[in-house]
Protein backbone atom coordinates (compact mmCIF):
# COMPACT_ATOMS: atom_id res chain seq x y z
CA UNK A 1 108.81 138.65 110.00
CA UNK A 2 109.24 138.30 106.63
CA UNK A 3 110.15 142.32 106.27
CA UNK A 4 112.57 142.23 109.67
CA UNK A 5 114.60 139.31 107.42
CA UNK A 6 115.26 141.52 104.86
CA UNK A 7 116.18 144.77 106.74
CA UNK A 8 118.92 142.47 108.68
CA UNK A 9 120.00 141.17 105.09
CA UNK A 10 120.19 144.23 104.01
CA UNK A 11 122.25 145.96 106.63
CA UNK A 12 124.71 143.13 106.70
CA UNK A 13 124.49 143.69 103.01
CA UNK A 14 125.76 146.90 103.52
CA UNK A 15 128.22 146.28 106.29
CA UNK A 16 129.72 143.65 103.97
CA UNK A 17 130.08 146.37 101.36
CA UNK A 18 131.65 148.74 103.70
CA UNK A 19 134.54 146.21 104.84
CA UNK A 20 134.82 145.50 100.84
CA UNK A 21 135.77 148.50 99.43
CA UNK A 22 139.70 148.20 99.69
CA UNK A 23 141.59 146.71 96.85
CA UNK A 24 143.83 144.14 97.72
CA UNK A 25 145.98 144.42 94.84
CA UNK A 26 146.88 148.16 95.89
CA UNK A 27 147.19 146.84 98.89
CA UNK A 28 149.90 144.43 97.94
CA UNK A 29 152.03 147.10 96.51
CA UNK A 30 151.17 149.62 99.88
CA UNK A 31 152.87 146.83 101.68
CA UNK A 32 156.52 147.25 100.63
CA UNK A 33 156.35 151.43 99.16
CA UNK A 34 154.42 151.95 102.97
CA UNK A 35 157.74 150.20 104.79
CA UNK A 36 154.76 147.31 106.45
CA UNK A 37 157.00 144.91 104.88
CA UNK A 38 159.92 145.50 107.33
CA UNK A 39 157.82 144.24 110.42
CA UNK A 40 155.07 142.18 109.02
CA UNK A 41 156.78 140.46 106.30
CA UNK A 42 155.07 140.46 102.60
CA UNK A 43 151.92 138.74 103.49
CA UNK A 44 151.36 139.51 106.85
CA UNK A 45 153.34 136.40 108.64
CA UNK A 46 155.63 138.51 110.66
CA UNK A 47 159.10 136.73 111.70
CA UNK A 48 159.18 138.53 114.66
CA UNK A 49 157.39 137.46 117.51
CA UNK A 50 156.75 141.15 119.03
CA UNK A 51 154.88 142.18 115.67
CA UNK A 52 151.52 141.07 115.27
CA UNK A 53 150.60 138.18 112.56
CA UNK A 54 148.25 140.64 109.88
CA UNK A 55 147.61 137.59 107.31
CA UNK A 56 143.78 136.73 107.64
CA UNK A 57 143.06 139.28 110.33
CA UNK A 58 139.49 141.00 109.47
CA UNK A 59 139.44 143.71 107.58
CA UNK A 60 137.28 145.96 109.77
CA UNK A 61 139.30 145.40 112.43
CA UNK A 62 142.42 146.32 110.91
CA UNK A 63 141.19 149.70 109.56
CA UNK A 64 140.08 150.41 113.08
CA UNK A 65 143.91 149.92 114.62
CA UNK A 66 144.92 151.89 111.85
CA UNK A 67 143.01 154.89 112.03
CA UNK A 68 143.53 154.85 115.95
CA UNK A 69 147.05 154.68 115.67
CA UNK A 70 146.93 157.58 113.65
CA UNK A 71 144.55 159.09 115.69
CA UNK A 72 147.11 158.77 118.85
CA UNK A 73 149.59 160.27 116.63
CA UNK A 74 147.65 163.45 115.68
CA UNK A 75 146.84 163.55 119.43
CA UNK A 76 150.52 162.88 121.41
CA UNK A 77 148.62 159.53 122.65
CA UNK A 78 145.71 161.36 124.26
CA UNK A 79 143.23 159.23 122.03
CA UNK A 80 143.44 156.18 120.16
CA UNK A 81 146.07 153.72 120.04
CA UNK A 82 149.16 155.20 121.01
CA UNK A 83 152.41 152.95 119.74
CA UNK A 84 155.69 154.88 118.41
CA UNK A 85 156.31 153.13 115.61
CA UNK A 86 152.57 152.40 114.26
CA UNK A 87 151.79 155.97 115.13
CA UNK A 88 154.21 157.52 113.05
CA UNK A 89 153.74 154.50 109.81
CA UNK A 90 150.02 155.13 109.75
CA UNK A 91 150.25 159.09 109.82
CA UNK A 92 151.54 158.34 105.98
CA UNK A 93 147.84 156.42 105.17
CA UNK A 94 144.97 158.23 103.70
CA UNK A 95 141.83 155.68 104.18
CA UNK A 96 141.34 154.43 101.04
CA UNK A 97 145.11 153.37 101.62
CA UNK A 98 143.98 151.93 104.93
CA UNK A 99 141.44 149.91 103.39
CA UNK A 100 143.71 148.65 100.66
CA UNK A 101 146.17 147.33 103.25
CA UNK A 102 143.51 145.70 105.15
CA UNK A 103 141.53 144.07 102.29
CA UNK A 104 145.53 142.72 101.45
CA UNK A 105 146.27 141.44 104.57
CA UNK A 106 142.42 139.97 105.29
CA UNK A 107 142.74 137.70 102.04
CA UNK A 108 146.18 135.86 103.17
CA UNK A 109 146.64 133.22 104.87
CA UNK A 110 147.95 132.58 107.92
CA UNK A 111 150.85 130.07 108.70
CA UNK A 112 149.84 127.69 111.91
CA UNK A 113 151.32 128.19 115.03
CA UNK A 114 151.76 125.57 117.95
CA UNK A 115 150.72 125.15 121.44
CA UNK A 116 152.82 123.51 123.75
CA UNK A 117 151.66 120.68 125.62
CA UNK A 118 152.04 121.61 129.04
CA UNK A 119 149.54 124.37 128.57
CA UNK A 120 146.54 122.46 126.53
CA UNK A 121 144.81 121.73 129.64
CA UNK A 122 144.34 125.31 131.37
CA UNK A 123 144.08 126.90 128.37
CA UNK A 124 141.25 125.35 126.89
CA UNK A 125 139.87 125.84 130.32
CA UNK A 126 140.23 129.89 130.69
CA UNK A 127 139.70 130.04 126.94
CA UNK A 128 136.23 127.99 126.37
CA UNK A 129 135.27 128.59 130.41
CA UNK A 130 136.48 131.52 131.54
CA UNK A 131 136.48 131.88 135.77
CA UNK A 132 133.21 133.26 136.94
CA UNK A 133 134.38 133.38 140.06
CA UNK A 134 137.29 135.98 139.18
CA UNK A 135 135.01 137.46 136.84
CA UNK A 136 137.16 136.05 133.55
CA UNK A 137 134.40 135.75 130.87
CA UNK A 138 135.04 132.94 128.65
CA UNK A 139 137.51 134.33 125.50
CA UNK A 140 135.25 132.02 123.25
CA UNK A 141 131.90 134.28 124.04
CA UNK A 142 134.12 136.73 121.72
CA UNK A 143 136.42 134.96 119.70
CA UNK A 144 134.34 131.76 118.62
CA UNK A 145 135.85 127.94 119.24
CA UNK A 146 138.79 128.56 117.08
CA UNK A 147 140.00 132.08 117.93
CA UNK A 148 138.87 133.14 114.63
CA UNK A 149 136.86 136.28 116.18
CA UNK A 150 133.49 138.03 114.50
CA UNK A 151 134.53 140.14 111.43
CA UNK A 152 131.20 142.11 111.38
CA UNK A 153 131.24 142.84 115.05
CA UNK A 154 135.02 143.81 115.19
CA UNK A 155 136.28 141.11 117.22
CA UNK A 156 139.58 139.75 116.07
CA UNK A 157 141.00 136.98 115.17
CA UNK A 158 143.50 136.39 117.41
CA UNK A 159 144.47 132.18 116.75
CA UNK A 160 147.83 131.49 115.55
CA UNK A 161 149.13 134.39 116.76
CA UNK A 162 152.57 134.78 118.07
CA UNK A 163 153.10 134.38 122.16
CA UNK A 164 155.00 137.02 122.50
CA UNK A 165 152.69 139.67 121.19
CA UNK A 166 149.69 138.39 122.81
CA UNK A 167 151.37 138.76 126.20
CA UNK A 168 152.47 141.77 125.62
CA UNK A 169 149.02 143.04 125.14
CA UNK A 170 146.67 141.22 127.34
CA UNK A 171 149.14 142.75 130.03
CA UNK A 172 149.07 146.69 128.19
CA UNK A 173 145.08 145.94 128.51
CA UNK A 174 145.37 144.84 132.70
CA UNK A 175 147.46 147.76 133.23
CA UNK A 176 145.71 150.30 130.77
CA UNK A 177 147.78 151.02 128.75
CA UNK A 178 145.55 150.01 125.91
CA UNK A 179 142.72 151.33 125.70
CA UNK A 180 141.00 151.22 122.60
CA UNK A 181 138.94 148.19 123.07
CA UNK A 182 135.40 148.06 122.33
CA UNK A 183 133.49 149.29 125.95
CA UNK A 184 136.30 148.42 127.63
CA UNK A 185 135.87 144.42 127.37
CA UNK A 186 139.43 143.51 127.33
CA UNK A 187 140.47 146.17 130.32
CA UNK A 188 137.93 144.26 132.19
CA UNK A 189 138.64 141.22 131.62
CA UNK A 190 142.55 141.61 131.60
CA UNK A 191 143.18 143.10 134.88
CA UNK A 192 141.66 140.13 136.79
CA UNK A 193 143.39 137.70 135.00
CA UNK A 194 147.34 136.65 136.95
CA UNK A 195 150.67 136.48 135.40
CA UNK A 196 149.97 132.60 135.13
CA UNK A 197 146.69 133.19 133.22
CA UNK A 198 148.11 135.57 130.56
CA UNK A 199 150.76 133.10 130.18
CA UNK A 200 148.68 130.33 129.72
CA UNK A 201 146.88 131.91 127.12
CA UNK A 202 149.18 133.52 125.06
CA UNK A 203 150.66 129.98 124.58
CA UNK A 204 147.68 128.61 123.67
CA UNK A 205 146.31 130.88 121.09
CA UNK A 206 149.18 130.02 118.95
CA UNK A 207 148.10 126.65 118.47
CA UNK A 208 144.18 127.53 118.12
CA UNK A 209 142.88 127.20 114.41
C-alpha cells in the first residue's frame, strides 16, 4: 500500500513538474510582443465579453487550446481547434512560448463576475444536478462546487467567466463545431441541453467562485 502511495506521489510529482515548466515572467512580456494583449487585456481579464477570461485558468489546459489552435491552423481546421483569429496568433508560438503564456496567465487573478438573480435557482439546479432524465450530467462531476475545474485532469475552470463566451461555446459544442473536448464529454452533454439551459448557465457561471 505503502509502495502504490508513493508511485501516485510520484506521478503527480511529475505531472506537477510538467505543467511547471513555463516562466511566467516571459510570459508577461509574450503577452503584449505576441499581440494577446489586444483581446485578453494584460492579465488575462478580457473587456470583451466574446474573448475568454485567461487570468487563473490552468495551465495545462491552456497549453492544450494553444497547441490545438495551432494544430487547426497547420491543418485548414481538419484537426484541433479551428478559430481564425487564435489559429493564426498561436502559429507565431513555439512551446516553450506556450508554456510561458500559460504559467502567466495561470498565476493571475481573476476579477469576479455576477449572476443575476433570476437565474440562481435553475442554475444551481443544472449545474450541481444535472437532468438524468435528458441525460445532462451534473457540470459539478467536472468542474467541482465552484467552477474552478481539475488542473491535473484538464478540466477548466470555467467560474467567473463572461456570458457571452460561454454561450457561444456550449452552443459550438451542441452543434459540433467544437470538437476538441476530452472523449467528447461536452458534445454529449451540450447537444441535449435547450436554448433555455445554455442560457441559464452561461449566466450563472459568471457569478460562481
Amino acid at each position: 500500500m505503502k509502495r502504490l502511495g508513493l508511485l501516485v506521489c510520484l506521478a503527480v510529482g511529475f505531472s506537477s513538474s510538467a505543467i511547471a515548466e513555463g516562466n511566467a515572467e516571459t510570459g508577461k512580456d509574450l503577452v503584449t510582443s505576441k499581440g494577446c494583449v489586444a483581446c485578453h487585456g494584460t492579465d488575462g481579464n478580457s473587456a470583451l465579453e466574446m474573448n475568454p477570461i485567461l487570468a487563473g485558468q490552468h495551465a495545462k489546459y491552456l497549453v492544450k487550446q494553444l497547441k490545438e489552435f495551432k494544430l487547426a491552423g497547420e491543418t485548414a481546421g481538419a484537426e484541433g481547434r479551428n478559430n481564425a483569429v487564435m489559429n493564426s496568433q498561436a502559429a507565431m508560438l513555439s512551446e516553450q512560448d506556450m508554456l510561458d503564456l500559460a504559467a502567466f496567465f495561470e498565476s493571475q487573478d481573476q476579477k469576479q463576475g455576477a449572476t443575476p438573480e433570476d437565474v440562481i435557482e435553475k442554475g444551481q439546479q443544472l449545474y450541481r444536478g444535472g437532468d438524468l432524465e435528458r441525460g445532462i450530467t451534473a457540470c459539478i462531476a467536472c468542474h467541482g462546487p465552484r467552477g474552478n475545474g481539475m488542473g491535473l485532469a484538464g478540466f477548466p475552470d470555467i467560474s467567473g467567466q463572461h456570458y457571452s463566451y460561454l454561450k457561444s461555446q456550449l452552443e459550438m459544442f451542441k452543434k459540433g463545431d467544437r470538437n476538441n473536448d476530452l472523449n467528447g464529454m461536452m458534445r454529449d452533454i451540450a447537444k441535449n441541453l435547450t436554448d433555455e439551459d445554455i442560457e441559464i448557465l452561461s449566466k450563472y457561471l459568471g457569478g460562481l467562485h
